[in-house]
N, C-alpha and C. Protein backbone atom coordinates (compact mmCIF):
# COMPACT_ATOMS: atom_id res chain seq x y z
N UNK A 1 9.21 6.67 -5.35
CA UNK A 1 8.29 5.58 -5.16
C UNK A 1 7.56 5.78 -3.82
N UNK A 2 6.49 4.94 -3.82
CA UNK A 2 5.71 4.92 -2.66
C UNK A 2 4.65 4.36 -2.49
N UNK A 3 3.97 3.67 -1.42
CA UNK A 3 3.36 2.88 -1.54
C UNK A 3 2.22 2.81 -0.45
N UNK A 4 0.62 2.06 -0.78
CA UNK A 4 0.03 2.53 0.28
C UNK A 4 -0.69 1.38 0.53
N UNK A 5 -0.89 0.47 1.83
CA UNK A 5 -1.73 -0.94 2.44
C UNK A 5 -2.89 0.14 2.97
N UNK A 6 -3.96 -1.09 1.86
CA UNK A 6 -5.29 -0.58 2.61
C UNK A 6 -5.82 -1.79 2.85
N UNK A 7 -7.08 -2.06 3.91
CA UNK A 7 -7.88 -2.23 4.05
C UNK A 7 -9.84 -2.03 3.59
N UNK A 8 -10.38 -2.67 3.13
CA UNK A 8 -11.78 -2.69 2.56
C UNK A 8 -12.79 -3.46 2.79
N UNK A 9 -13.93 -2.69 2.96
CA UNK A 9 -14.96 -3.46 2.92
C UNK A 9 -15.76 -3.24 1.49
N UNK A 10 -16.44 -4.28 0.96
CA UNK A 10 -17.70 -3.97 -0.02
C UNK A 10 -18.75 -4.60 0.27
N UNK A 11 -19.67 -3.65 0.00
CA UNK A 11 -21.25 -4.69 0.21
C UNK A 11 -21.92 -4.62 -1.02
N UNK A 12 -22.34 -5.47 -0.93
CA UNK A 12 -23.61 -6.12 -2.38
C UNK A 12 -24.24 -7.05 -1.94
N UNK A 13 -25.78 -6.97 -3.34
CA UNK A 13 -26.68 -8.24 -2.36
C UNK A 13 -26.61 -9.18 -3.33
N UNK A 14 -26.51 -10.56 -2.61
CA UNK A 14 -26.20 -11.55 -3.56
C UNK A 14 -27.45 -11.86 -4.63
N UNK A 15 -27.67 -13.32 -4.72
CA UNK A 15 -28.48 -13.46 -6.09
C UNK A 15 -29.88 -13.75 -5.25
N UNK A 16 -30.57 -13.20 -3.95
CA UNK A 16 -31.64 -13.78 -3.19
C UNK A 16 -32.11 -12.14 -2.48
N UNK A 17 -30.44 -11.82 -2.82
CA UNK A 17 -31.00 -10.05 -2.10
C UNK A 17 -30.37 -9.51 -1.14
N UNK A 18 -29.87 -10.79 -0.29
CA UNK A 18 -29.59 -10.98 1.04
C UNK A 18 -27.65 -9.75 0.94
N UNK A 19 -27.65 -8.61 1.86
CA UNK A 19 -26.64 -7.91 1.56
C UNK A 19 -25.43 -8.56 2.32
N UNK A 20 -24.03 -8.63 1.13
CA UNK A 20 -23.01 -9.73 1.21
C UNK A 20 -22.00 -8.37 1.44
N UNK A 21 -21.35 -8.47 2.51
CA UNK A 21 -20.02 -7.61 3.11
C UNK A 21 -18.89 -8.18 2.68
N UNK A 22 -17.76 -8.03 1.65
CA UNK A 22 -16.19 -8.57 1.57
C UNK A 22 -15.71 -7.93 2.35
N UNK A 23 -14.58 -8.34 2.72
CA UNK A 23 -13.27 -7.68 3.42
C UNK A 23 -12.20 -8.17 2.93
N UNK A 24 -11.38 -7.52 2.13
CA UNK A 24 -10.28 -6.82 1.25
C UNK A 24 -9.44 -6.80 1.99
N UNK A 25 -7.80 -7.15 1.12
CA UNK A 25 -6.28 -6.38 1.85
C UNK A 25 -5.62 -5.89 0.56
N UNK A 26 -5.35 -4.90 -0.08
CA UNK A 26 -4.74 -4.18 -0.91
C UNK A 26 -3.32 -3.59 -0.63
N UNK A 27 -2.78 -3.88 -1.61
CA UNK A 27 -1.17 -2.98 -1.49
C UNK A 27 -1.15 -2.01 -3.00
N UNK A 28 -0.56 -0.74 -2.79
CA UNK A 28 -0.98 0.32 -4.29
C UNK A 28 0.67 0.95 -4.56
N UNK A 29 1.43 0.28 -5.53
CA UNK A 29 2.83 1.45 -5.32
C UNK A 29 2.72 1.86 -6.57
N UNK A 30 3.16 3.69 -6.18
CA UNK A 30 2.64 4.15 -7.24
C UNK A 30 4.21 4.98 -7.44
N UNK A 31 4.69 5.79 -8.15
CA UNK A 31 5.94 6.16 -9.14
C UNK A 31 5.63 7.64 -9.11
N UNK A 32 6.60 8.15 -9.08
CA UNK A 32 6.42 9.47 -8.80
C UNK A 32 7.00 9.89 -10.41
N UNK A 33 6.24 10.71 -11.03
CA UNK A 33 6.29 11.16 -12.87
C UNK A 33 7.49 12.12 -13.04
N UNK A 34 7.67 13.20 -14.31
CA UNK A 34 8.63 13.56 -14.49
C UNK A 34 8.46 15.10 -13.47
N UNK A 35 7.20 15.22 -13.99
CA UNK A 35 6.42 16.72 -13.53
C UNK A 35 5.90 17.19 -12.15
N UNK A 36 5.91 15.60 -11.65
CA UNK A 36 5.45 15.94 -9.99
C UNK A 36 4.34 15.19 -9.79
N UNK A 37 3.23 14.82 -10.46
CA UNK A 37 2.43 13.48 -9.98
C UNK A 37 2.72 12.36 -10.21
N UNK A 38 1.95 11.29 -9.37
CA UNK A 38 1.98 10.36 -9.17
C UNK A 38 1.30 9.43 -9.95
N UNK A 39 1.80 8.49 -10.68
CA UNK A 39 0.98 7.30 -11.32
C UNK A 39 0.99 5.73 -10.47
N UNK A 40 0.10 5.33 -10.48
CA UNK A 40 0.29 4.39 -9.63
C UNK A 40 0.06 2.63 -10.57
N UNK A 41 1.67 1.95 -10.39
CA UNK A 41 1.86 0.89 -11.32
C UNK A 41 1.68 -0.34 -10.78
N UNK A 42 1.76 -0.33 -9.74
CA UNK A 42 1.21 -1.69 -9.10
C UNK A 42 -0.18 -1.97 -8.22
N UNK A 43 -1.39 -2.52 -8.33
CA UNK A 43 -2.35 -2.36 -7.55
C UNK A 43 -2.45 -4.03 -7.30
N UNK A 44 -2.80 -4.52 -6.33
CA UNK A 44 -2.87 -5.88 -6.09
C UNK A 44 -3.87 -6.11 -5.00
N UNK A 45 -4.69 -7.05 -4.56
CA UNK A 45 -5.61 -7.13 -3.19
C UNK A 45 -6.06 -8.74 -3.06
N UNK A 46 -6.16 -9.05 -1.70
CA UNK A 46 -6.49 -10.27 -1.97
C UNK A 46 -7.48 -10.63 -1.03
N UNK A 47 -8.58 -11.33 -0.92
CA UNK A 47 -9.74 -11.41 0.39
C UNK A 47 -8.97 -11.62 1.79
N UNK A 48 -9.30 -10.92 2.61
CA UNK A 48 -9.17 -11.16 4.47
C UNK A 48 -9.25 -12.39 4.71
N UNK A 49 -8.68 -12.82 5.55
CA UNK A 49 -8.70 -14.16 6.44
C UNK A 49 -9.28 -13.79 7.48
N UNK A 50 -10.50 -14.03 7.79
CA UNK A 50 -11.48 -13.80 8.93
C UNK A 50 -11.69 -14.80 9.83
């Protein structure tokens, strides 16, 4: 097992144009297979508290 906290930004422009920045907190644990890679079974993220 193993697991990885990220951090993110995204930008997009809202419905006027005007470009909208999120900031993201993600956690990713991913399972190590029979053969040697990695699948990853949990992905979760939730908006920053700014």
């Amino acid at each position: 097992m193993a697991y990885m906290i990220e951090d993110s930004l995204v930008s997009c422009p809202d419905s006027t144009g005007k470009l909208v920045t999120y900031h993201s907190q993600a956690v990713s644990i991913l399972k190590r297979q029979t053969y040697g890679s990695w699948k990853n079974v949990v992905d979760i993220s939730s908006p920053s508290v700014q």
